[in-house]
N, C-alpha and C. Protein backbone atom coordinates (compact mmCIF):
# COMPACT_ATOMS: atom_id res chain seq x y z
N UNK A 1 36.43 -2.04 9.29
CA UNK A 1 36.81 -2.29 7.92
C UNK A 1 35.66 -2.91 7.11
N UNK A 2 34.63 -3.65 7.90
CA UNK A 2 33.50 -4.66 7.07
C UNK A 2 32.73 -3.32 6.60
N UNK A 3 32.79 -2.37 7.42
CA UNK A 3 31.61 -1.66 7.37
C UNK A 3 32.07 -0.87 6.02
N UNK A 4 33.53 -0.44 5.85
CA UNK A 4 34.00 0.09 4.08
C UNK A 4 33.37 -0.44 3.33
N UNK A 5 33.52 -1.70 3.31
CA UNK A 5 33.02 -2.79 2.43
C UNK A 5 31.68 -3.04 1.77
N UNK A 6 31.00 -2.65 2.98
CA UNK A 6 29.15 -2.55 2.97
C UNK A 6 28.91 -1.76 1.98
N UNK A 7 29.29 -0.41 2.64
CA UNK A 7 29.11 0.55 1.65
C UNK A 7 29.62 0.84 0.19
N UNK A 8 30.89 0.39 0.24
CA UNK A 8 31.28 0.20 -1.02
C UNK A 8 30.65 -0.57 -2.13
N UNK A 9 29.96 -1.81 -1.23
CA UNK A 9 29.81 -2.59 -2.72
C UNK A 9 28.11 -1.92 -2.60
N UNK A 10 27.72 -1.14 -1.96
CA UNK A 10 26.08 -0.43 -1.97
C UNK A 10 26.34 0.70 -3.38
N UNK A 11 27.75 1.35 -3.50
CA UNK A 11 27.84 2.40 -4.14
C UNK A 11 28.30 1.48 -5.44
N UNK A 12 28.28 0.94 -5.86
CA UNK A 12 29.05 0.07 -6.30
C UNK A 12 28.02 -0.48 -7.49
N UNK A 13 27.24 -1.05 -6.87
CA UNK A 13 26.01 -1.02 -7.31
C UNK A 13 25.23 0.07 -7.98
N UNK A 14 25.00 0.81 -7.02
CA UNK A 14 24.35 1.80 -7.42
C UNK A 14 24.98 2.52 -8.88
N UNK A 15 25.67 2.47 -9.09
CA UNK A 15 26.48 3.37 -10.19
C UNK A 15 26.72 2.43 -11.27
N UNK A 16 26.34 0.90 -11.03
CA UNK A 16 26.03 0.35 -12.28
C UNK A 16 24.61 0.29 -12.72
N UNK A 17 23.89 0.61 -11.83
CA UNK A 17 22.72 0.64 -11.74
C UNK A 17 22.41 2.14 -12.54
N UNK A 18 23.48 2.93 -12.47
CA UNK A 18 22.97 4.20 -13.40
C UNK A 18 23.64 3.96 -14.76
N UNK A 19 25.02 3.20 -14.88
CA UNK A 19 25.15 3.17 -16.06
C UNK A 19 24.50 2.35 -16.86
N UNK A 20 23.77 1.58 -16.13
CA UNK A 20 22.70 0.88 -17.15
C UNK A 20 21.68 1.59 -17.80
N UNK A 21 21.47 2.54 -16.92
CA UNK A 21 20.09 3.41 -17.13
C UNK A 21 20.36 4.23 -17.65
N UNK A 22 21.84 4.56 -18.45
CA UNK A 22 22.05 5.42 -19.21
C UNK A 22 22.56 4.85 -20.16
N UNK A 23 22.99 3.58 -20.50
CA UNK A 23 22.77 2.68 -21.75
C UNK A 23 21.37 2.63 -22.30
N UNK A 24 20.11 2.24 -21.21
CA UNK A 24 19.41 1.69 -21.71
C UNK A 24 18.73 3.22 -22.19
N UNK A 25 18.79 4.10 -21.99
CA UNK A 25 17.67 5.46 -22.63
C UNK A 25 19.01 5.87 -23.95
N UNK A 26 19.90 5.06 -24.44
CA UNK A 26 20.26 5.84 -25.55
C UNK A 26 19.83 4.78 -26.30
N UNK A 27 19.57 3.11 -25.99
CA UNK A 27 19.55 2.27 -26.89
C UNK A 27 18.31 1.94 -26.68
N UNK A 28 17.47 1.82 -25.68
CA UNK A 28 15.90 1.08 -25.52
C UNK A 28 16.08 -0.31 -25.31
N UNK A 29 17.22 -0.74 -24.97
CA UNK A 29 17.24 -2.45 -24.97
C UNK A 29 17.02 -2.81 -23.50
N UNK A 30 15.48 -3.72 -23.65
CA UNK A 30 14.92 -3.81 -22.86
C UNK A 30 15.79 -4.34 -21.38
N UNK A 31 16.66 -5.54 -21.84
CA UNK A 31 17.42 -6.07 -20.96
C UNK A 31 18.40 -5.19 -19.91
N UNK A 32 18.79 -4.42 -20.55
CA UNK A 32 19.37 -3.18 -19.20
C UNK A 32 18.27 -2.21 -18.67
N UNK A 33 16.94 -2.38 -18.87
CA UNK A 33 16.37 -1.71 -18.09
C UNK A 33 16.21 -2.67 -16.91
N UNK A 34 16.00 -3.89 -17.06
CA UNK A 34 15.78 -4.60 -15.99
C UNK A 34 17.13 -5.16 -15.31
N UNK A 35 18.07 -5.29 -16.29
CA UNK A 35 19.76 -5.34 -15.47
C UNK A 35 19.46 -3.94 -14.30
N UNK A 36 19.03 -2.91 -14.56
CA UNK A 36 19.35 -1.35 -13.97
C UNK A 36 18.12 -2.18 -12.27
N UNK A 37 17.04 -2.44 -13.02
CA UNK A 37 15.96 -2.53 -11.35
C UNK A 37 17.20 -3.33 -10.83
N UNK A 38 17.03 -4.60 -11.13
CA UNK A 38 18.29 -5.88 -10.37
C UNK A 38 19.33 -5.05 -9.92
N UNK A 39 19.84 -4.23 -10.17
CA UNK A 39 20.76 -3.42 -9.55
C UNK A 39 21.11 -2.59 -7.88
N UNK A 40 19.61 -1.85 -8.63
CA UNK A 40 18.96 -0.71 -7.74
C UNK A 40 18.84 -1.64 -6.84
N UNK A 41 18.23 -3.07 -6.68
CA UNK A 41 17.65 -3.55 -5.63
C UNK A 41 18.95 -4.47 -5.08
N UNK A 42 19.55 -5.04 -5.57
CA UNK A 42 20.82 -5.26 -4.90
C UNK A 42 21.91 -4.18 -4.17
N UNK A 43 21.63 -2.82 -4.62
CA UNK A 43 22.01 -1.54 -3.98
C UNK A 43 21.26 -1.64 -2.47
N UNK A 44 20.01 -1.52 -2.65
CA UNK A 44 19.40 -1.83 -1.48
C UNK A 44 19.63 -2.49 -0.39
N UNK A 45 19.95 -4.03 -0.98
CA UNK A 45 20.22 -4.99 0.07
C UNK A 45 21.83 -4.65 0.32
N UNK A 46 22.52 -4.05 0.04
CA UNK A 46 23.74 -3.95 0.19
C UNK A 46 23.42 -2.64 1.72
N UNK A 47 22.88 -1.54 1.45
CA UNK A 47 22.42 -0.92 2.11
C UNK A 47 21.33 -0.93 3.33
N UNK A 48 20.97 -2.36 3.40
CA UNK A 48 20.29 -3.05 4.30
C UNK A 48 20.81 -3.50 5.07
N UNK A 49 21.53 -4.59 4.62
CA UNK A 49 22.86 -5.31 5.26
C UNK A 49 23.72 -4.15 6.12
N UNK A 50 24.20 -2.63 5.65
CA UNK A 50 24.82 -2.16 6.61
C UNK A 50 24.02 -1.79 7.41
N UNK A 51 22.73 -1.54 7.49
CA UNK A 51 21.90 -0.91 8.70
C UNK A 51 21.55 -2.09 9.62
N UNK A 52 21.82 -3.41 8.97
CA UNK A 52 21.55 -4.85 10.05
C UNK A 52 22.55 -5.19 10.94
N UNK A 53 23.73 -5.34 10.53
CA UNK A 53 25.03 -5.21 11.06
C UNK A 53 25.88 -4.54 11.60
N UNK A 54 25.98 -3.27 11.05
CA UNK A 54 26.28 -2.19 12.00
C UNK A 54 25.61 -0.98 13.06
N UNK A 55 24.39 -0.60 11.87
CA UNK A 55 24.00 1.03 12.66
C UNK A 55 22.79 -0.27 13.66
N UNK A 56 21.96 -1.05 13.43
CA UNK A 56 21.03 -1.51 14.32
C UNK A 56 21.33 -2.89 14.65
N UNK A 57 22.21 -3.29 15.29
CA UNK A 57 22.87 -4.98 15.00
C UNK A 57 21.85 -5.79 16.23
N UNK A 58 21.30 -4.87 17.04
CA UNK A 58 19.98 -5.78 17.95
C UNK A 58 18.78 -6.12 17.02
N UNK A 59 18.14 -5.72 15.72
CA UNK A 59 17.50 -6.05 15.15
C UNK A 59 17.70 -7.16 13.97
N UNK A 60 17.42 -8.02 13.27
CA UNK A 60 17.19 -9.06 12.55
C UNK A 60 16.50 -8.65 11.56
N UNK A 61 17.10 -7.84 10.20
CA UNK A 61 16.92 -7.73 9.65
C UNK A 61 17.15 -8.75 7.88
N UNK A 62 17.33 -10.08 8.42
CA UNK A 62 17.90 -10.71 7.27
C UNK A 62 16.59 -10.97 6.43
N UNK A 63 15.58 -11.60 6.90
CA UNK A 63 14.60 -11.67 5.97
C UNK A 63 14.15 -10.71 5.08
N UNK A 64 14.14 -9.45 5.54
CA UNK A 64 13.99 -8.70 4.29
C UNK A 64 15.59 -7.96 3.16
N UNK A 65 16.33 -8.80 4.22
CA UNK A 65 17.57 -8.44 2.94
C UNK A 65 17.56 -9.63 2.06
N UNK A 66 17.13 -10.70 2.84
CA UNK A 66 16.96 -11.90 1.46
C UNK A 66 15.69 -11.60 0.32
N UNK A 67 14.82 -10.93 1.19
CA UNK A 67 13.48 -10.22 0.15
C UNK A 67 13.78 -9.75 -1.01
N UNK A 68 14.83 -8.49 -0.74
CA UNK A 68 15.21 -7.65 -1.63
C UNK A 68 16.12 -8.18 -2.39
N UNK A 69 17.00 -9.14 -2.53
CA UNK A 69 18.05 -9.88 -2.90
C UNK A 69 17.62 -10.57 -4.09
N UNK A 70 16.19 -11.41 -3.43
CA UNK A 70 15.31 -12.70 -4.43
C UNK A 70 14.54 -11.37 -5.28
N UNK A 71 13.88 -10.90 -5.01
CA UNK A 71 12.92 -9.64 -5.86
C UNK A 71 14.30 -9.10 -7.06
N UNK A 72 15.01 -8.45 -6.35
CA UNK A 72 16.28 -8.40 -7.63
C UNK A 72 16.51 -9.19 -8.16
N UNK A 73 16.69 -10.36 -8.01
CA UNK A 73 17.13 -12.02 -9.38
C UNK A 73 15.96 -12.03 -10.19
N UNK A 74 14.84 -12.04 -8.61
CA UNK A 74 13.64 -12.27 -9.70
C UNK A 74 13.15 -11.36 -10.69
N UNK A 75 12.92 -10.17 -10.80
CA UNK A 75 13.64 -9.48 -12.24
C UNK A 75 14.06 -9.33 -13.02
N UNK A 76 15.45 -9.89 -12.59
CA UNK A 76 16.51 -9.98 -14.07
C UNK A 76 15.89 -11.46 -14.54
N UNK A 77 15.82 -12.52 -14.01
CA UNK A 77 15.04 -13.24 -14.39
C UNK A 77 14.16 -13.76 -15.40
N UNK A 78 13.25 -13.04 -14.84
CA UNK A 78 12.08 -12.29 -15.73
C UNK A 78 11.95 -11.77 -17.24
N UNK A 79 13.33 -11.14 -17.20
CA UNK A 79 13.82 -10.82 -18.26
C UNK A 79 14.27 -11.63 -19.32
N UNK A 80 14.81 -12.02 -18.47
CA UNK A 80 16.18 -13.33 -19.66
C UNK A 80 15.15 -14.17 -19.84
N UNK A 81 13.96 -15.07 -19.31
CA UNK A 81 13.07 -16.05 -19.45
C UNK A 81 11.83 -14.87 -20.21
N UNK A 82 10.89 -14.62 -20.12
CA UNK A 82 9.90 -14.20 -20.31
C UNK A 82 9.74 -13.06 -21.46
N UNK A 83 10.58 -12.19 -21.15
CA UNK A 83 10.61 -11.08 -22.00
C UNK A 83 11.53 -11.08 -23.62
N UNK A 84 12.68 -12.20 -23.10
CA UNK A 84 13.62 -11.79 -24.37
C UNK A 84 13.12 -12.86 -25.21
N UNK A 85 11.55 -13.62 -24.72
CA UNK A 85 11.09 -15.07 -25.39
C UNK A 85 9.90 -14.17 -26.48
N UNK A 86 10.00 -12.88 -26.52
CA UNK A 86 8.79 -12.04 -27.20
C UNK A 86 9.21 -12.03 -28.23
């Protein structure tokens, strides 16, 4: 049942991750382009997490799901501080 879950919230992601990216090419607002990366890359770690836990559970894969996790905040981040200060 965890493993529904994995995937679900991977697809889950991912498909906000496109409707951002199809907000942001009708409007240009910068902030959903980088909501869309933060996405994509939380898609990732969602999709990491199931290959750590289920398909390869002898390997230790958390450090790079926390990689991909912090790299996604740090992004949106980025955004809200740095970019929307232009």
């Amino acid at each position: 049942m965890a493993e529904a879950v994995y995937l679900l919230c991977a697809l889950t992601s991912l498909v906000c991750a496109v409707l951002l990216l199809r907000g942001y090419r009708a409007s240009r607002t910068p902030l959903l382009f980088w909501s869309c990366l933060c996405f994509v890359g939380l898609a990732v770690n969602n999709v990491l997490l199931f290959v750590d836990l289920v398909i390869v559970p002898d390997y230790n894969l958390r450090v790079l799901r926390a990689a991909t996790a912090l790299t996604s905040l740090v992004l949106l981040i980025y955004d809200l501080v740095v970019a929307e200060a232009k």
